[in-house]
Protein backbone atom coordinates (compact mmCIF):
# COMPACT_ATOMS: atom_id res chain seq x y z
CA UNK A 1 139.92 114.93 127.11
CA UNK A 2 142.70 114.35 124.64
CA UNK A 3 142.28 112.26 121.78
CA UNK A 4 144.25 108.98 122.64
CA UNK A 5 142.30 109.27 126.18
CA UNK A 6 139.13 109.24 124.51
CA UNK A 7 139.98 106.78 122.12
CA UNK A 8 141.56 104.32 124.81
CA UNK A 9 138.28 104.95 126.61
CA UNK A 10 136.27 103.86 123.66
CA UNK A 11 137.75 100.71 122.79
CA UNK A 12 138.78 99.52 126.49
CA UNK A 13 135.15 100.57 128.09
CA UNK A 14 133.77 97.81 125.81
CA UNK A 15 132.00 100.13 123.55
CA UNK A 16 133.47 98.87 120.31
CA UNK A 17 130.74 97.12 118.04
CA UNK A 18 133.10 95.28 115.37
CA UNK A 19 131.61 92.55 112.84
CA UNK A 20 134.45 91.25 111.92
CA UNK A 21 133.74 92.24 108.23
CA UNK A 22 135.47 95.39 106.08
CA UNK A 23 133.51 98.26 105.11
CA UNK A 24 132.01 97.72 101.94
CA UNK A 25 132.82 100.62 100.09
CA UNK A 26 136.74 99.58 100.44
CA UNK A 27 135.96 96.47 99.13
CA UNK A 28 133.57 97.94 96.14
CA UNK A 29 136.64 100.30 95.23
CA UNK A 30 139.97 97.76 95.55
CA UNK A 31 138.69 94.70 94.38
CA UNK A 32 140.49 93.91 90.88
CA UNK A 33 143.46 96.27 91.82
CA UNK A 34 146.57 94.73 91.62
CA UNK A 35 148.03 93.99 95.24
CA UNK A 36 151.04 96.51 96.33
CA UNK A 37 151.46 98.21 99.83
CA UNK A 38 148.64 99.52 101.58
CA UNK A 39 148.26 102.38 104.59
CA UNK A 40 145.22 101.91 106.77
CA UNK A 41 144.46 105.41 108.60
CA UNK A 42 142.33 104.87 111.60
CA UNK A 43 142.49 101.10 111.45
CA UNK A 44 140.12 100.67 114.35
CA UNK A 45 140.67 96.87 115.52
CA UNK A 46 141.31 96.13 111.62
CA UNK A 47 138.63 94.53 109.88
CA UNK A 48 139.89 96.31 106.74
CA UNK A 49 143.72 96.12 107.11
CA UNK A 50 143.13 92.45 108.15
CA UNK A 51 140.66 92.17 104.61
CA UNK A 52 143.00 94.09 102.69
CA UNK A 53 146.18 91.36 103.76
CA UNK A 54 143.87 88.33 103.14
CA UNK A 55 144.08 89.76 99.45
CA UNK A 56 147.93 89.73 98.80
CA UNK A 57 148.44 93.38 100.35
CA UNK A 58 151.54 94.27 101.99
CA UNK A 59 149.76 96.22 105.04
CA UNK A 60 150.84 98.79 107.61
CA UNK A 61 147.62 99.90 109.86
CA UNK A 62 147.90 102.36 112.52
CA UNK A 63 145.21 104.01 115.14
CA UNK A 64 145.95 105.76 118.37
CA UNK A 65 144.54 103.42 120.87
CA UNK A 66 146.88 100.63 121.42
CA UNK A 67 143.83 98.73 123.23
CA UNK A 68 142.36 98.87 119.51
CA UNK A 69 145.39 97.89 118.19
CA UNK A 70 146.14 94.61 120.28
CA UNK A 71 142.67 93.68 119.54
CA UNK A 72 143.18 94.03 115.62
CA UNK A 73 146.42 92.17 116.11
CA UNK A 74 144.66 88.82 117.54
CA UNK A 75 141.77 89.17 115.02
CA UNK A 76 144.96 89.40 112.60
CA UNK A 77 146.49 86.07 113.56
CA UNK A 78 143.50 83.95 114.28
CA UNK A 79 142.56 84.82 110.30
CA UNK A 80 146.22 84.04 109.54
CA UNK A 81 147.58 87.03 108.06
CA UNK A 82 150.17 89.35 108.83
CA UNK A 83 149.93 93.30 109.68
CA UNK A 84 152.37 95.82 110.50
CA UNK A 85 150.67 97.31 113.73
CA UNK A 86 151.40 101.06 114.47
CA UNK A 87 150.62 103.60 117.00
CA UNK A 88 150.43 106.87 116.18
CA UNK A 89 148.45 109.99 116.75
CA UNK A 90 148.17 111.02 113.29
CA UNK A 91 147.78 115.05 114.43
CA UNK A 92 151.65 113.89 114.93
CA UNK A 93 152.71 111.47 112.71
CA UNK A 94 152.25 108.46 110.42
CA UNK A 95 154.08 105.76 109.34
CA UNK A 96 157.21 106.22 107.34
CA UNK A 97 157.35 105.37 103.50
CA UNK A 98 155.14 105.75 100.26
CA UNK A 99 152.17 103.21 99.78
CA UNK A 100 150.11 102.16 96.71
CA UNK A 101 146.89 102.07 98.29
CA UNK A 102 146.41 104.34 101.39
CA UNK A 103 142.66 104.18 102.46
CA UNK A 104 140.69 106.16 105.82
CA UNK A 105 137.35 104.73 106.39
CA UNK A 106 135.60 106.52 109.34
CA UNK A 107 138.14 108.88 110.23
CA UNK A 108 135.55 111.18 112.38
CA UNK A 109 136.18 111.74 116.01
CA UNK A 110 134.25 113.64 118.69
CA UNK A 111 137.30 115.69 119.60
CA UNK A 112 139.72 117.56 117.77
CA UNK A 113 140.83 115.88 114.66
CA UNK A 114 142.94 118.12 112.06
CA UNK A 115 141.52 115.55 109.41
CA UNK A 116 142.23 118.14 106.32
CA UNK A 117 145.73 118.09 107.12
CA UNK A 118 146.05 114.19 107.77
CA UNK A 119 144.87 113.55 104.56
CA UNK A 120 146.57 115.96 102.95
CA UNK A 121 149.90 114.55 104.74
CA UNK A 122 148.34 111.02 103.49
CA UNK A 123 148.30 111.87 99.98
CA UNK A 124 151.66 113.06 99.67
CA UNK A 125 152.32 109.34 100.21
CA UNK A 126 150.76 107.82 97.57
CA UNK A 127 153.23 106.32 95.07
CA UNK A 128 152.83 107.42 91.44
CA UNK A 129 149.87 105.83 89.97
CA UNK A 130 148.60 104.78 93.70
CA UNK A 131 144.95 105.41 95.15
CA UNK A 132 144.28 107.70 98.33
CA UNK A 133 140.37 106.19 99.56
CA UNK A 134 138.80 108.16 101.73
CA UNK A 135 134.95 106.75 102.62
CA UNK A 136 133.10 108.66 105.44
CA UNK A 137 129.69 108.93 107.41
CA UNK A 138 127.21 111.00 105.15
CA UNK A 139 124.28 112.24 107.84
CA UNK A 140 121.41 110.23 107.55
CA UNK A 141 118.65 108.76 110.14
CA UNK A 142 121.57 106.64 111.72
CA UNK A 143 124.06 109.35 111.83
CA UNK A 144 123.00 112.97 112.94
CA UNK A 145 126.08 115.03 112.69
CA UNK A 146 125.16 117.59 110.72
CA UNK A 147 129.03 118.54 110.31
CA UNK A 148 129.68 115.33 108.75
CA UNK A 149 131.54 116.66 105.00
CA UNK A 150 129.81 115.63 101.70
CA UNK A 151 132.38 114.10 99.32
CA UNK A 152 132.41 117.36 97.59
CA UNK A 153 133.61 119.00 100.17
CA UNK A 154 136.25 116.33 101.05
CA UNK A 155 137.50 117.08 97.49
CA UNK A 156 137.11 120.50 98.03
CA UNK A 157 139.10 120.88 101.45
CA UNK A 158 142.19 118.51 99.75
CA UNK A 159 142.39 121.00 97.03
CA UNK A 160 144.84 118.03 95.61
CA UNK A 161 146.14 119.64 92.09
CA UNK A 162 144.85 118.56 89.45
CA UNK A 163 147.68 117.62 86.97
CA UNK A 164 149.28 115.54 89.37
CA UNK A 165 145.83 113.56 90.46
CA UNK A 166 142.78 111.99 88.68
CA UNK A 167 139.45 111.62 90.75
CA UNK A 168 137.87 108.20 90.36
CA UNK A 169 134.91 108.53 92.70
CA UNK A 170 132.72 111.35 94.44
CA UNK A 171 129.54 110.15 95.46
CA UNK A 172 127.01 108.91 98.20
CA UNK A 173 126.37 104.98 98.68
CA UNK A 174 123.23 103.94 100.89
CA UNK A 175 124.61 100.70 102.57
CA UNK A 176 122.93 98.21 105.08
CA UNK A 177 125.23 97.70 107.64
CA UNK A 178 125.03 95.36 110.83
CA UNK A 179 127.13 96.06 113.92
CA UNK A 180 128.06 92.82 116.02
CA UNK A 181 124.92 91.22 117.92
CA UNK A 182 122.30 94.31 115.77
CA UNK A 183 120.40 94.00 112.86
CA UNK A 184 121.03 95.47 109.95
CA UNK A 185 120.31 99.36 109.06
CA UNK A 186 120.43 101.50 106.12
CA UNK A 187 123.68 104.39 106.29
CA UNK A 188 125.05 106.37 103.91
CA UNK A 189 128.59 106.37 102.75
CA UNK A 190 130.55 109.20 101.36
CA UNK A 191 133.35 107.79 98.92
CA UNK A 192 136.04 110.12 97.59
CA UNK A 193 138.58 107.82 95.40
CA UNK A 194 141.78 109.55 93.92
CA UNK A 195 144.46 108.27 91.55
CA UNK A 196 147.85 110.02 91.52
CA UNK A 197 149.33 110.73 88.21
């Protein structure tokens, strides 16, 4: 199954469990920073592009399901903000220009995702003193991929020079996190913050 099949499937076959809320490690790590332009990899049906817009941000989100993305786009306008929708398989592409903030929250997939060289393509369009945020799954009790990368590792596979980049944040964050219509459980962030020079 390709990647946009599997994705279509997820979001049109009902299994999609969004609160409605963003993920609160994006919120922990802009909060304070100045509003500019903002890339959301992955945007799901948007809780975070749509948070990130409700702030002042200038936002472009993309994902490769369009079923996710029509869904993000009412969410959008019932909270009254605006988003610049895209679809794009990011193996392939991503949205043209340079971005302040360009954040990937989640961006794990059960088939083939080139994620190393996403990011990588990502960073590269981060304006000069812009953040790349990249917060992940960590394995824990409610996620049991053991292939799911540590933020070392997510530093490690960027191999992002050093004289042209500052790293803000490497670390784990336990979180209690509700899906819609489920009580809350403990997971475990990975957070991997980066400031270009």
């Amino acid at each position: 199954m390709s990647a946009e099949d599997f994705w279509e499937d997820f979001y049109s076959g009902g299994r999609s469990r969004w609160s409605g809320r963003p993920n609160a490690s994006l919120v922990e790590e802009v909060t304070g920073v100045v509003p500019g332009t903002a890339l959301d990899l992955g945007c799901g049906q948007g809780g975070d592009a749509i948070w990130l817009a409700a702030q002042g941000w200038t936002v472009t989100a993309t994902d490769i399901s369009q079923t996710a993305l029509d869904v993000a786009a009412r969410h959008a306008a019932e909270a009254g903000v605006t988003v610049a929708w895209e679809r794009h398989d990011l193996a392939v592409s991503q949205p043209a220009g340079s971005f302040d903030l360009i954040t990937a929250s989640f961006l794990h997939s059960e088939v083939e995702l080139p994620r190393e060289q996403i990011l990588r393509v990502a960073a590269g369009a981060v304006t000069p003193g812009g953040t790349l945020l990249i917060v992940g799954h960590a394995p824990s009790a409610e996620h049991h991929h053991h292939d799911l990368p540590a933020p070392e590792q997510v530093v490690a596979e960027l191999a992002l020079p050093e004289d042209q980049w500052e790293l803000r944040a490497c670390e784990v964050r336990e979180r209690l996190h509700a899906f819609r219509d489920e009580p809350p459980k403990a997971r475990i962030d990975t957070v991997v913050r980066f400031r270009r020079r």
